[in-house]
Each structure stands twice: as structure tokens, then as C-alpha cells.
C-alpha atoms as a PDB file:
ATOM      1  CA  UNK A   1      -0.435 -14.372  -5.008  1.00  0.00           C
ATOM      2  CA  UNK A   2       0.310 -17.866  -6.348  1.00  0.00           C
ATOM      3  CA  UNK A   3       4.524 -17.648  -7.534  1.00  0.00           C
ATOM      4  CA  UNK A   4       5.505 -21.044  -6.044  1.00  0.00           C
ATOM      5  CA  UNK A   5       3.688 -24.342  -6.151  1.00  0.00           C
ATOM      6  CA  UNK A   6       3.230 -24.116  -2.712  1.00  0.00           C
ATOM      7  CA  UNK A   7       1.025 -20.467  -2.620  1.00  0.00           C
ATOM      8  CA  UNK A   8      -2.705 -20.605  -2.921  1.00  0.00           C
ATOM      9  CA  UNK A   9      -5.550 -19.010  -1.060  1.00  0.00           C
ATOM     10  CA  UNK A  10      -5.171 -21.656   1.768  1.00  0.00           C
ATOM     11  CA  UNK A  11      -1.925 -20.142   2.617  1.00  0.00           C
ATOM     12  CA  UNK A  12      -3.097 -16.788   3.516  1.00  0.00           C
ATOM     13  CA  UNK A  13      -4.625 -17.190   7.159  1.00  0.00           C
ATOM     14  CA  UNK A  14      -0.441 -18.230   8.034  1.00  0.00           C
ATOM     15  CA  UNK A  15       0.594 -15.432   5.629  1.00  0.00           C
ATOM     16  CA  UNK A  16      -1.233 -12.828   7.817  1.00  0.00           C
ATOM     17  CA  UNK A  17       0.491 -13.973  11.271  1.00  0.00           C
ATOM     18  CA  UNK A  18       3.334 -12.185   9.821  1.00  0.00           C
ATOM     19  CA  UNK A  19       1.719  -9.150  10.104  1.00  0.00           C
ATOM     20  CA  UNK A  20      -1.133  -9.338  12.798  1.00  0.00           C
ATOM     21  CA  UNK A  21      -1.074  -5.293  13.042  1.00  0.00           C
ATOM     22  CA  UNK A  22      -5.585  -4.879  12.800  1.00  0.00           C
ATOM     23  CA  UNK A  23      -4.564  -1.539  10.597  1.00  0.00           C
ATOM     24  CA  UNK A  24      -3.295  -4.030   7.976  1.00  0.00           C
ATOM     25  CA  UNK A  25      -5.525  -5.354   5.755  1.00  0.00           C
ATOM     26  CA  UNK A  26      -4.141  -8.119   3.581  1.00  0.00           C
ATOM     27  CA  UNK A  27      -5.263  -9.399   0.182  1.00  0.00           C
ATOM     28  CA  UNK A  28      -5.764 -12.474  -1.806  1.00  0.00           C
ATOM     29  CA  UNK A  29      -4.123 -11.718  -5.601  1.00  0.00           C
ATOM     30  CA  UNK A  30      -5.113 -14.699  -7.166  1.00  0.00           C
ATOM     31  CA  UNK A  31      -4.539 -13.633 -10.784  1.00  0.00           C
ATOM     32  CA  UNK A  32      -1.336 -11.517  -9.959  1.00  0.00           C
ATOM     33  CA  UNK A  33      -2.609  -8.726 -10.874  1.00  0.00           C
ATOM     34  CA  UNK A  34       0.196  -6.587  -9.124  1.00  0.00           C
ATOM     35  CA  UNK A  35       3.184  -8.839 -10.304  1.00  0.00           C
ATOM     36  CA  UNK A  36       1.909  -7.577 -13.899  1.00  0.00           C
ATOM     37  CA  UNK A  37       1.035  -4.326 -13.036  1.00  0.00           C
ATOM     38  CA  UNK A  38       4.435  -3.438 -10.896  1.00  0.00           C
ATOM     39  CA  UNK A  39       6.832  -5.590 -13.525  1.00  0.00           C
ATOM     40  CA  UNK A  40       6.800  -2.611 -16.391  1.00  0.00           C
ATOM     41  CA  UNK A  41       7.395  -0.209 -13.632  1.00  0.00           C
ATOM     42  CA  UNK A  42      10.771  -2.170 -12.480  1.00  0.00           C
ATOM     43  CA  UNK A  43      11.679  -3.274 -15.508  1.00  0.00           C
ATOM     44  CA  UNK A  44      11.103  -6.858 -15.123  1.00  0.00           C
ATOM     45  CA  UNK A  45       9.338  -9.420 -16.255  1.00  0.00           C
ATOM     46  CA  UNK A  46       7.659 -10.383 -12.771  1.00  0.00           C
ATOM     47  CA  UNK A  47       7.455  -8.465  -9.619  1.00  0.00           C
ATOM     48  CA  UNK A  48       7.133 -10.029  -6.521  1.00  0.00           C
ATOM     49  CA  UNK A  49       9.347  -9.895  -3.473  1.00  0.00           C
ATOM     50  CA  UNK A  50       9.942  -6.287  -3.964  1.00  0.00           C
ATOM     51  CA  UNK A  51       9.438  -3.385  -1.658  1.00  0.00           C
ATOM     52  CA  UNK A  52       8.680   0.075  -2.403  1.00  0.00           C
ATOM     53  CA  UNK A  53       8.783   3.467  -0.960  1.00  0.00           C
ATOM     54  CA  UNK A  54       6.756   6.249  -1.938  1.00  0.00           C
ATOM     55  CA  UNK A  55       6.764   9.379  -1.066  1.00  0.00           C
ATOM     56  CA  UNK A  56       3.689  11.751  -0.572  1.00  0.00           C
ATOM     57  CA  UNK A  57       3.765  13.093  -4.484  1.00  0.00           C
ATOM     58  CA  UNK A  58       2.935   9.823  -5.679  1.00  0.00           C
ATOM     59  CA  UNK A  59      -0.089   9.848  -7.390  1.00  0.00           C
ATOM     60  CA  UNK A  60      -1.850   6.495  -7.996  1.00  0.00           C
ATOM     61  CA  UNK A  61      -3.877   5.930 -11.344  1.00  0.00           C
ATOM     62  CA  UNK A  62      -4.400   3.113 -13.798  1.00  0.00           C
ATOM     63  CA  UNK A  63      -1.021   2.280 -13.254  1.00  0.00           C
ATOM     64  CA  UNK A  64       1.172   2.285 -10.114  1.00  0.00           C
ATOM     65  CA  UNK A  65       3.208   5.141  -9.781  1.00  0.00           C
ATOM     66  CA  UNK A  66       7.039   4.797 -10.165  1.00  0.00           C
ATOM     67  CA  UNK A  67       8.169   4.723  -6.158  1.00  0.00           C
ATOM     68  CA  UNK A  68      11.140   7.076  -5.057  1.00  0.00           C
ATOM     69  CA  UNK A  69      13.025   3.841  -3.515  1.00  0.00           C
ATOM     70  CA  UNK A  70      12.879   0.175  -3.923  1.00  0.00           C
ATOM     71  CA  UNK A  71      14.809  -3.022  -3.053  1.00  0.00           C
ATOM     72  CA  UNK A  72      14.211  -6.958  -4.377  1.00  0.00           C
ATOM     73  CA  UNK A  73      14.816 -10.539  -3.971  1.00  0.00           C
ATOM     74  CA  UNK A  74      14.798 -11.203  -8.024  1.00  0.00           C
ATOM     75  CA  UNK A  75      18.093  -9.665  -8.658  1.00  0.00           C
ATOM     76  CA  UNK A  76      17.333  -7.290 -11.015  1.00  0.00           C
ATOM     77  CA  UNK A  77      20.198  -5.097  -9.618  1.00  0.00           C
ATOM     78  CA  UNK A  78      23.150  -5.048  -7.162  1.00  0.00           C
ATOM     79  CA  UNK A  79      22.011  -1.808  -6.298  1.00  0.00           C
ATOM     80  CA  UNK A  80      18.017  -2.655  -5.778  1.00  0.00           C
ATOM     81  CA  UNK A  81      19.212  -5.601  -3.689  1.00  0.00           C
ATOM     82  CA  UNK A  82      17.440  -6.474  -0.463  1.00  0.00           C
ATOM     83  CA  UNK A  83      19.410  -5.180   2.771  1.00  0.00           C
ATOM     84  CA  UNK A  84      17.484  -4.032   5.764  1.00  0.00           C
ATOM     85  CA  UNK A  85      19.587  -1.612   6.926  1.00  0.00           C
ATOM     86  CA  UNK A  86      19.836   0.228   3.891  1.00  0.00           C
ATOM     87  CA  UNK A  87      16.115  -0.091   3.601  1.00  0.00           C
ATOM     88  CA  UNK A  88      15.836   1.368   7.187  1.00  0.00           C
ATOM     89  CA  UNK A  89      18.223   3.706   6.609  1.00  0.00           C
ATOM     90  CA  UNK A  90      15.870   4.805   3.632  1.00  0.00           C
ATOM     91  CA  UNK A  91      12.744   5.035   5.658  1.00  0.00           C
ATOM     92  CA  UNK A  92      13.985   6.678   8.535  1.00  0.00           C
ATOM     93  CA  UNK A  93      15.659   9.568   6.017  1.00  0.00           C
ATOM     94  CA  UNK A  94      11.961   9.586   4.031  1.00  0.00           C
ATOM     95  CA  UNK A  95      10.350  10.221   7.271  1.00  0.00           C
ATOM     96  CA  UNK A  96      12.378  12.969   8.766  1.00  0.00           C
ATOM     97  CA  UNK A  97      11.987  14.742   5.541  1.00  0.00           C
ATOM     98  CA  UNK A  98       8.320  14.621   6.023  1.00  0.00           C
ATOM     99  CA  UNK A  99       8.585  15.549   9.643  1.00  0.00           C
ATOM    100  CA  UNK A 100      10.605  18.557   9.387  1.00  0.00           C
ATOM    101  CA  UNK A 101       8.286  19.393   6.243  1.00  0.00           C
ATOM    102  CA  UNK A 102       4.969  19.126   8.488  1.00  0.00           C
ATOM    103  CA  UNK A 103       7.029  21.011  11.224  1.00  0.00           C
ATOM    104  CA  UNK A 104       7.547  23.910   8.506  1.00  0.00           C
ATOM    105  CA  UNK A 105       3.987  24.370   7.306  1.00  0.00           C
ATOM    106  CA  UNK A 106       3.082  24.682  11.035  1.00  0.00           C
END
């Protein structure tokens, strides 16, 4: 999506070597449609350069669901602030829930 001068569509073919995984797919949001649609849901004014967990209740209608976790680069919180380990640390606790759950249901 276009947030600097320097983002347009010509920039996504090197924008996809970052993730070159073929179960990706990656997508051209020319009109920021999700920095507008996530902002209201983080309480900002734009959203970009956030990342967001969900968890398998989230249900996704007009409007994106509020995610159970979520760090940024904007600054819109000490707390929300971008740290990997933290955000692995999240991820890794998200999936063993969901593990052990599947492992129950068995």
C-alpha cells in the first residue's frame, strides 16, 4: 500500500522476496483499504506496520475483527510496541493452546 513516497505497485515484485513462501499470496492495496479498515479497530488514525494475532474465534465480517494480540511501529503504545521476542513469545503460547486444545477433542 502506498504510505511513503517511495511505495507504489512497482515495488511489490522486491516486496514479495521477503516472503517467497508459494503458500503466501501477497496483495497490491492501492487505495489502503486495510490502513482504513484496521485504524478504528486500533484506535488510530492509520494502520500500517502493525501485526496481529488472532485466534480461532475470530470471526471476519464487514469489518476486521478485533485480534487477541497486536504489536506496532506507529507508537500508539509502550505496551503494543514492536519486540520480537515478545511477539514470539505470544505465538508460541497461542499455538500450544491450540495444540493441547486439538489434543483434547481427540
Amino acid at each position: 500500500m502506498p504510505i511513503l513516497a517511495s511505495d507504489g505497485q512497482f515495488a511489490v515484485r522486491q516486496a514479495t522476496k521477503y516472503i517467497p513462501d508459494q503458500r503466501a499470496t501477497h496483495y497490491w492495496d492501492g487505495n489502503a483499504e486495510l490502513v482504513k479498515g484496521f485504524a478504528p479497530i486500533l484506535g488510530v488514525k492509520k494502520a500500517w506496520d502493525v501485526y496481529l494475532l488472532y485466534d480461532q474465534n475470530a470471526e471476519w465480517r464487514d469489518i476486521p475483527p478485533k485480534p487477541v494480540y497486536f504489536q506496532d511501529q506507529l507508537g500508539i503504545s509502550d505496551e503494543s510496541q514492536l519486540d520480537a521476542d515478545k511477539m514470539t513469545d505470544e505465538i508460541k503460547r497461542m499455538l500450544s493452546s491450540l495444540v493441547v486444545k486439538v489434543r483434547a477433542d481427540r
